[in-house]
Protein backbone atom coordinates (compact mmCIF):
# COMPACT_ATOMS: atom_id res chain seq x y z
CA UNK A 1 -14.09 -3.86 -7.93
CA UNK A 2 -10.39 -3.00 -7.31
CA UNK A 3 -7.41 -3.97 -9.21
CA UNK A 4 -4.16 -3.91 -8.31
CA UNK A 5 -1.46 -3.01 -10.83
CA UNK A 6 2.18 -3.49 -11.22
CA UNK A 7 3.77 -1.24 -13.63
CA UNK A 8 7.93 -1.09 -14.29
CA UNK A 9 9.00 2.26 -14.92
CA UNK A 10 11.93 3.95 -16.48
CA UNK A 11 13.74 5.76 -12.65
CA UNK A 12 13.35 9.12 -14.09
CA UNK A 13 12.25 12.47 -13.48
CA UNK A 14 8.57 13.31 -14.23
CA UNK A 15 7.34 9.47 -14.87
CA UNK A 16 4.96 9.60 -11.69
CA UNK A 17 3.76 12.74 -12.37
CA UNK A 18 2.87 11.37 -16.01
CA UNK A 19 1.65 8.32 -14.88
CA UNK A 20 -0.90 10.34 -11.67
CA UNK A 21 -1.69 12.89 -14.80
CA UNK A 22 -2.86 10.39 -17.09
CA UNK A 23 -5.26 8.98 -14.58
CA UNK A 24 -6.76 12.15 -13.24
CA UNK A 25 -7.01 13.14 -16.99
CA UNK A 26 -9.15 10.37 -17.36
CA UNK A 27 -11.49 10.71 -13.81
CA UNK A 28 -9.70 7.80 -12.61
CA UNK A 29 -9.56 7.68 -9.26
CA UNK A 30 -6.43 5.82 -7.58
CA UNK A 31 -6.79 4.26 -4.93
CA UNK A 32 -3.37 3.56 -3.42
CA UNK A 33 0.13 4.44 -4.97
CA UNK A 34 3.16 3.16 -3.90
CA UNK A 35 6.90 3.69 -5.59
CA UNK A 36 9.84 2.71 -5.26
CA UNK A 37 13.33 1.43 -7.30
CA UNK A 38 13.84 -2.16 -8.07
CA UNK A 39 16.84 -4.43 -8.20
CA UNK A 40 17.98 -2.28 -10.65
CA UNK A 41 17.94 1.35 -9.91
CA UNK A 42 17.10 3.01 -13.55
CA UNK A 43 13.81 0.99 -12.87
CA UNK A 44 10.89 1.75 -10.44
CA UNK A 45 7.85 -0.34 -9.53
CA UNK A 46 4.60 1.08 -9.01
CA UNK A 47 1.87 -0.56 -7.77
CA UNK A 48 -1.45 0.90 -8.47
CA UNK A 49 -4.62 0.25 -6.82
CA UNK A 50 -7.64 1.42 -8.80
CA UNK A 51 -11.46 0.92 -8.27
CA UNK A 52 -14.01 -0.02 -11.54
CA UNK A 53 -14.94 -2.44 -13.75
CA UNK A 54 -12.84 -4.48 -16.51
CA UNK A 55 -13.73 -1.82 -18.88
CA UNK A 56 -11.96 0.56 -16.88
CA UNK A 57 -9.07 -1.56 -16.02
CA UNK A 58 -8.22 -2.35 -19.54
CA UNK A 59 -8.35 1.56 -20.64
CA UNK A 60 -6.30 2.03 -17.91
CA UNK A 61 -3.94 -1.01 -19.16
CA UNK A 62 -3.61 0.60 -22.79
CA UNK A 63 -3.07 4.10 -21.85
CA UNK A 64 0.31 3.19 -19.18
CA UNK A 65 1.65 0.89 -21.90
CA UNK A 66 1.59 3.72 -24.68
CA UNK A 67 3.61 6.11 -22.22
CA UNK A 68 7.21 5.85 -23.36
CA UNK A 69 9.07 5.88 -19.91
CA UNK A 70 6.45 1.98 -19.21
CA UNK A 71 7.96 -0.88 -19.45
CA UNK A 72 5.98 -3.70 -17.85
CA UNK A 73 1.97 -3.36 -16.84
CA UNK A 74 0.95 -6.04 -15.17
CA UNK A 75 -2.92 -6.37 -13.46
CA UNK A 76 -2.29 -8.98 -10.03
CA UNK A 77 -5.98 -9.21 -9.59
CA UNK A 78 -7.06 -12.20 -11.35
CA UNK A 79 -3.14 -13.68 -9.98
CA UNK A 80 -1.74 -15.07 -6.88
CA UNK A 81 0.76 -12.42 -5.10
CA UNK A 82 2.07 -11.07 -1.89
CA UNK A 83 0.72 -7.53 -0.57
CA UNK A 84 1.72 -5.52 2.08
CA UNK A 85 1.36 -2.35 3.63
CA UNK A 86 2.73 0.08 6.33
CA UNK A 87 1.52 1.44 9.23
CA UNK A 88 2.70 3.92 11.87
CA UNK A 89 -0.13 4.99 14.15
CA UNK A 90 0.45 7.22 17.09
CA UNK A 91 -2.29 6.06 20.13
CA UNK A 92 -3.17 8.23 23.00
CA UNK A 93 -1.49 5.71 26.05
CA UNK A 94 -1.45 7.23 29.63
CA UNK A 95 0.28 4.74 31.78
CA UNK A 96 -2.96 2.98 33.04
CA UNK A 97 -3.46 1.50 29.67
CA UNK A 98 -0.38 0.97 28.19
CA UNK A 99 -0.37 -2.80 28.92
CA UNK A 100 -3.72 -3.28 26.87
CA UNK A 101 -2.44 -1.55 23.87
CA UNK A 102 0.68 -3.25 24.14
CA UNK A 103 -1.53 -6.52 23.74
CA UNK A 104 -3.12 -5.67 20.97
CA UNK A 105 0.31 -4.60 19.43
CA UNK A 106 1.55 -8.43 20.34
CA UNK A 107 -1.70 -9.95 18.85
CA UNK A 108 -1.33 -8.46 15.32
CA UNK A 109 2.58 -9.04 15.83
CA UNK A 110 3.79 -5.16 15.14
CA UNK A 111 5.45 -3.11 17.17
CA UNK A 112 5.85 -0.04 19.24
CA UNK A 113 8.69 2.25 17.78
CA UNK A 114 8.56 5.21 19.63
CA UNK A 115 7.03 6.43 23.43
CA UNK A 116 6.59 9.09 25.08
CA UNK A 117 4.59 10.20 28.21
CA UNK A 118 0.83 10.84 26.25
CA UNK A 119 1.32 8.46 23.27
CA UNK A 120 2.71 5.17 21.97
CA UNK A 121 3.59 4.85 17.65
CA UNK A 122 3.02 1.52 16.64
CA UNK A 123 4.21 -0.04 13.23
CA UNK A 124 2.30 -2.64 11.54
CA UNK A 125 2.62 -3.94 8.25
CA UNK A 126 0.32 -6.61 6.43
CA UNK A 127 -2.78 -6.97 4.24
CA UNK A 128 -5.30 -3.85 4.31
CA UNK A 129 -7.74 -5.73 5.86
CA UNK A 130 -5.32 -6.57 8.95
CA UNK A 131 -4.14 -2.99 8.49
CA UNK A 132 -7.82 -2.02 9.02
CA UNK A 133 -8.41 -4.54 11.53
CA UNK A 134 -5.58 -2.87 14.08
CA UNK A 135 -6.82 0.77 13.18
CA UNK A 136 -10.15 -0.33 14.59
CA UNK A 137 -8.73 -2.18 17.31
CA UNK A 138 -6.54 1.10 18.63
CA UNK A 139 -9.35 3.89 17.73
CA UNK A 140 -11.35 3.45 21.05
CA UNK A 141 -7.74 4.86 22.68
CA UNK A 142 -7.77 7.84 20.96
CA UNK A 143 -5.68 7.63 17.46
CA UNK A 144 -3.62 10.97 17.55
CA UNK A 145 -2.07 10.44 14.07
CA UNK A 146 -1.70 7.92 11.06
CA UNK A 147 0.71 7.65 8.24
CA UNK A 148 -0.11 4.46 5.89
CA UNK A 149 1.83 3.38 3.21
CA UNK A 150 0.06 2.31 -0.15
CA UNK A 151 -0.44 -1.44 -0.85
CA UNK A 152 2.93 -3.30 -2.47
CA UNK A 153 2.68 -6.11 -4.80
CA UNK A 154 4.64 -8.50 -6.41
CA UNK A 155 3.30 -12.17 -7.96
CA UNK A 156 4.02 -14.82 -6.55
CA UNK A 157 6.60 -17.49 -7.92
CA UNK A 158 5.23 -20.84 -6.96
CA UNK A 159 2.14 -21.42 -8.03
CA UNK A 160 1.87 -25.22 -7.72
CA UNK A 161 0.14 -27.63 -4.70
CA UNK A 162 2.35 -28.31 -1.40
């Protein structure tokens, strides 16, 4: 099973490199990382996606929350939250099929950031399986290059009945 994490760091040098070591010290495999500073820039959040079961997820848990630079570890698994990721994927797109790429592009509502004569980049962003979902859609073109972004997480706030 995967879990995803949410850990709030300390901004400083050295914390992701202590955080990565301490998993690969381990044979922890992650999954997805994804960084970046907060409301407040002396913190970063990190969300962590990591395969195996809840013994694994709560060695995991123990060893981030004895590093000094941690200040929050949170598992969003079992919880209610928002992910996203990102995705720019440059297509193969001679003229003659431009117009059926650029329908798929409208279906999964991204959008084409850069052209040239040979290719099309498209950005998406959304859940990995819609991620995965516009990958497939876009291989039979010929994918020339992809650059995905981890996942992002954050709870969510309202957790009551509309």
């Amino acid at each position: 099973m995967k879990h995803t994490i949410s850990v709030l760091v300390e901004n400083r040098f050295g914390v992701l490199a202590r955080i990565s070591g301490l998993f690969s010290s381990r044979a922890f495999n992650i999954d997805s990382l994804s960084v970046g500073e907060t409301e407040d820039p002396t913190v970063s959040r990190m969300t962590i996606v990591v395969g195996g079961d809840e013994r694994v997820l709560e060695q995991v848990t123990k060893q981030l929350n004895r590093l000094i630079d941690v200040i929050k570890v949170s598992d969003l698994t079992g919880e209610n939250f928002v992910e996203r990721e990102l995705l720019l994927i440059k297509v193969a797109a001679t003229p003659s099929i431009r117009s059926e790429i650029m329908q798929i592009v409208d279906i999964f509502r991204a959008k084409i950031v850069d052209i040239s004569p040979t290719t099309l980049t498209i950005e998406a962003t959304g859940g990995e399986q819609k991620i995965d979902a516009i990958i497939g859609m876009l291989r039979p073109f010929g994918i020339k290059e992809i650059a995905r972004t981890g996942k992002v997480a954050m709870p969510r706030e309202f957790r009551g009945k509309v």
